[in-house]
N, C-alpha and C. Protein backbone atom coordinates (compact mmCIF):
# COMPACT_ATOMS: atom_id res chain seq x y z
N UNK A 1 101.90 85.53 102.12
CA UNK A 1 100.83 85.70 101.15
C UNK A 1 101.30 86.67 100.07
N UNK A 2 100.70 86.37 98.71
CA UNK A 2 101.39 86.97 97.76
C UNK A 2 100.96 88.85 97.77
N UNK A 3 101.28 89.54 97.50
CA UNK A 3 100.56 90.85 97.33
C UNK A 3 99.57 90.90 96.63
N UNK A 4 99.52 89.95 95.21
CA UNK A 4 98.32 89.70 94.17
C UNK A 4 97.10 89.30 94.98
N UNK A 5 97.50 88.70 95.94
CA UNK A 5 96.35 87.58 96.55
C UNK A 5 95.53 88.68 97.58
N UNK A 6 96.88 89.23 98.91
CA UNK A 6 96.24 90.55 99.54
C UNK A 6 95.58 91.26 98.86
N UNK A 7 95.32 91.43 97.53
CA UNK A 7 94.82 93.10 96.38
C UNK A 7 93.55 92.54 96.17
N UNK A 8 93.85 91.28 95.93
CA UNK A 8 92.01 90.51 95.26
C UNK A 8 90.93 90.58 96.74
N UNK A 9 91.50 90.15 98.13
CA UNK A 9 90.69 89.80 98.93
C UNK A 9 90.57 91.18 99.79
N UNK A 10 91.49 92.03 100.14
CA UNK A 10 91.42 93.21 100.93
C UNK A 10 90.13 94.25 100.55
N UNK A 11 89.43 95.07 101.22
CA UNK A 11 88.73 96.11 101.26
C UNK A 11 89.61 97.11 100.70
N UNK A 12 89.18 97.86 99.33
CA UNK A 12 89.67 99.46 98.87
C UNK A 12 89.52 100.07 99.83
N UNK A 13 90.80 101.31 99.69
CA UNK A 13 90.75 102.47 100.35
C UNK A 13 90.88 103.56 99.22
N UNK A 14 90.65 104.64 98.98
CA UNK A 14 90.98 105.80 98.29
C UNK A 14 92.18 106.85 99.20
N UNK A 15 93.15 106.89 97.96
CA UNK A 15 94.17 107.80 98.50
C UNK A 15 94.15 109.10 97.74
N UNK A 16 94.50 110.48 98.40
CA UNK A 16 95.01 111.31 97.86
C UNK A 16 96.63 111.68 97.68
N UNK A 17 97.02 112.05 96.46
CA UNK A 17 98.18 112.47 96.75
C UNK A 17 98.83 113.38 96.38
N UNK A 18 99.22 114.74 96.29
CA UNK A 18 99.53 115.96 95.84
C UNK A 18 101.33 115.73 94.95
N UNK A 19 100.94 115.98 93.72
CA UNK A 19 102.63 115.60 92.94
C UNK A 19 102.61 117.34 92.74
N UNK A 20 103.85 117.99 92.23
CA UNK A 20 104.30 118.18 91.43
C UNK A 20 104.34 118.74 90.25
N UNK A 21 103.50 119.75 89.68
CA UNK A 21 103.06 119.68 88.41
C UNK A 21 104.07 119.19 87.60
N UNK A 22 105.48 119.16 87.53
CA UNK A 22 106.89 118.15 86.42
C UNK A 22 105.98 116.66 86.87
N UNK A 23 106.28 116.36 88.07
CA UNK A 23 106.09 115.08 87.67
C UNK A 23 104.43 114.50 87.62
N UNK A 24 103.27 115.05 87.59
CA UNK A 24 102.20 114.96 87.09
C UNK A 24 102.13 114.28 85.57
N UNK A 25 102.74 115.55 85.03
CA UNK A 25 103.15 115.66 83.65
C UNK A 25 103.54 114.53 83.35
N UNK A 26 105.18 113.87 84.18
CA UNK A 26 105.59 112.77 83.63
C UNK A 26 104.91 111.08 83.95
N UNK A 27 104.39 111.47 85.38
CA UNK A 27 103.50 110.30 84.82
C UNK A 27 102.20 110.14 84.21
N UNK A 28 101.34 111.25 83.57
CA UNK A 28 100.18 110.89 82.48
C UNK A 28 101.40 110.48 81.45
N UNK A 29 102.21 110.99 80.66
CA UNK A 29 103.32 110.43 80.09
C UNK A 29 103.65 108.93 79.60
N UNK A 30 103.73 108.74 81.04
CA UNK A 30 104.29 107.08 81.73
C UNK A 30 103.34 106.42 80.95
N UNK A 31 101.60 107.08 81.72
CA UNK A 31 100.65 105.82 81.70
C UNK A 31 100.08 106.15 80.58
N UNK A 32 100.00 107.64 79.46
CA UNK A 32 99.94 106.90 78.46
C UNK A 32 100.68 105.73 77.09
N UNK A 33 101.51 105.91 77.70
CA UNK A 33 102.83 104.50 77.02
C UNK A 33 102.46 103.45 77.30
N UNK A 34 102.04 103.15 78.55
CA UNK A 34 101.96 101.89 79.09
C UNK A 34 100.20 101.83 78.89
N UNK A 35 99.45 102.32 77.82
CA UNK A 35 98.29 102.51 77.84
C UNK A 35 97.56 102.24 79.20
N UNK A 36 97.51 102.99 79.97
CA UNK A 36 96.91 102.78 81.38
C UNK A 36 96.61 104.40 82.18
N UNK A 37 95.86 104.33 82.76
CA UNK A 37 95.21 105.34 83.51
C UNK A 37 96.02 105.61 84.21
N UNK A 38 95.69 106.98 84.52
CA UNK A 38 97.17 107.72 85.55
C UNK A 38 96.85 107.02 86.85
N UNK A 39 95.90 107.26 87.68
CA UNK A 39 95.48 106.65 88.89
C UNK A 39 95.91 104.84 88.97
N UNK A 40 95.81 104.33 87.69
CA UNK A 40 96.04 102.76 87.24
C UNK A 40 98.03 102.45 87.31
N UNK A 41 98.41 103.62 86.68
CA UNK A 41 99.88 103.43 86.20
C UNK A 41 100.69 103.78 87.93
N UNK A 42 99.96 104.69 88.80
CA UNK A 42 99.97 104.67 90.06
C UNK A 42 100.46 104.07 91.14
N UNK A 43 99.59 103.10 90.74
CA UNK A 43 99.23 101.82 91.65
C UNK A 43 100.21 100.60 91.31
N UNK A 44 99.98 100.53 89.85
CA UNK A 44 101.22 99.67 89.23
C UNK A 44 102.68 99.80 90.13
N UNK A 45 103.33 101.32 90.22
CA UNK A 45 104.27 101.85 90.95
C UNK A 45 104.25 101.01 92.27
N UNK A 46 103.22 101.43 92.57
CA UNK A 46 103.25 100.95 94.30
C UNK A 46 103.12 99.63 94.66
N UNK A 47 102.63 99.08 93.21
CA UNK A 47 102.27 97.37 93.78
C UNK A 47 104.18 96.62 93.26
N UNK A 48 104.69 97.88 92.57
CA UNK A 48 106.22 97.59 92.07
C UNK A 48 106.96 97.31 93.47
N UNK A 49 106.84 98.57 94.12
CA UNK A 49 108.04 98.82 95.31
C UNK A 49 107.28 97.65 96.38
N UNK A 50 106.48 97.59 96.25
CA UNK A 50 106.18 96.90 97.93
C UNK A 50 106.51 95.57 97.66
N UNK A 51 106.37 94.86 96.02
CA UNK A 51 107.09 93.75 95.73
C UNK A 51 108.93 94.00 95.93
N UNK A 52 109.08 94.98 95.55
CA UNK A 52 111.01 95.42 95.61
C UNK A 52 110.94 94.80 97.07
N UNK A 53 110.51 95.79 98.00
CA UNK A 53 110.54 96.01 99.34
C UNK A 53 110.35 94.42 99.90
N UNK A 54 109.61 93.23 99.58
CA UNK A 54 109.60 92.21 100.08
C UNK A 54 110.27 91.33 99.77
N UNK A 55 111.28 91.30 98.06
CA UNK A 55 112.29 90.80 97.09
C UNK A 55 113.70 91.22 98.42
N UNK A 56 113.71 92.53 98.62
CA UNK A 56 115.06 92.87 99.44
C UNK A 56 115.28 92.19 100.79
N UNK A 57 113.92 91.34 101.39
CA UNK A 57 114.27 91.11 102.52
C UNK A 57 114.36 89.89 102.57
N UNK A 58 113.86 88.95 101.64
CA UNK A 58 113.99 87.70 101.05
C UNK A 58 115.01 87.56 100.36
N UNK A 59 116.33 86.65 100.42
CA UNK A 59 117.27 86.85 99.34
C UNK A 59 116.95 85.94 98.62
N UNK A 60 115.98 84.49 98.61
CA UNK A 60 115.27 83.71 97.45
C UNK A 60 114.81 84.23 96.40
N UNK A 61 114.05 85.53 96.99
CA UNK A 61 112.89 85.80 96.06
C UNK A 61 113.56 86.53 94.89
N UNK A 62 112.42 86.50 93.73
CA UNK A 62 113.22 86.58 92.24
C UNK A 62 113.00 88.17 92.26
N UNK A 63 114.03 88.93 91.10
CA UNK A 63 114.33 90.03 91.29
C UNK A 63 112.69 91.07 90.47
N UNK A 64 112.69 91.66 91.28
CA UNK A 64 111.43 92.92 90.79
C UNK A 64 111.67 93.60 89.48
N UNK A 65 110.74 92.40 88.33
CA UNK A 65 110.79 93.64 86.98
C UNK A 65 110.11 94.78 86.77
N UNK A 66 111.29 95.67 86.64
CA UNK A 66 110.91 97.48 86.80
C UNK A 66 109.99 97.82 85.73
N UNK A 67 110.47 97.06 84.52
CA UNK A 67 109.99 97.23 83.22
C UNK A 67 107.69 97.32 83.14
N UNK A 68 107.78 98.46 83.20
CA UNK A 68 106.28 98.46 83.34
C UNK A 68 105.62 98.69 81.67
């Protein structure tokens, strides 16, 4: 099942997560470039790697654009 598909049908959870004040900084940064909410530009990240993470174990699958 695709991850897009798990995100639409799954129940939210709320996470906390303690950064950094450098890298705080660099991602409001990030997500205002990518006009997107820090909590939004976040998630983007994580919905990145867990696609990487399922691209690496599949050698079919097409390569994970980083480019956010």
């Amino acid at each position: 099942m695709e991850l897009e598909v798990i995100a639409m049908e799954a129940k939210k959870v709320s996470v906390s997560v303690l950064l950094p004040e450098a890298m705080n900084q660099r991602i409001e940064e990030q997500a205002k470039k990518a006009h997107r909410t820090k909590s939004g530009y976040i998630r983007l990240i994580l919905w990145r790697y867990m696609e990487y993470l399922d691209a690496k174990q599949d050698p079919r699958a097409k390569p994970v654009d980083w480019n956010i």
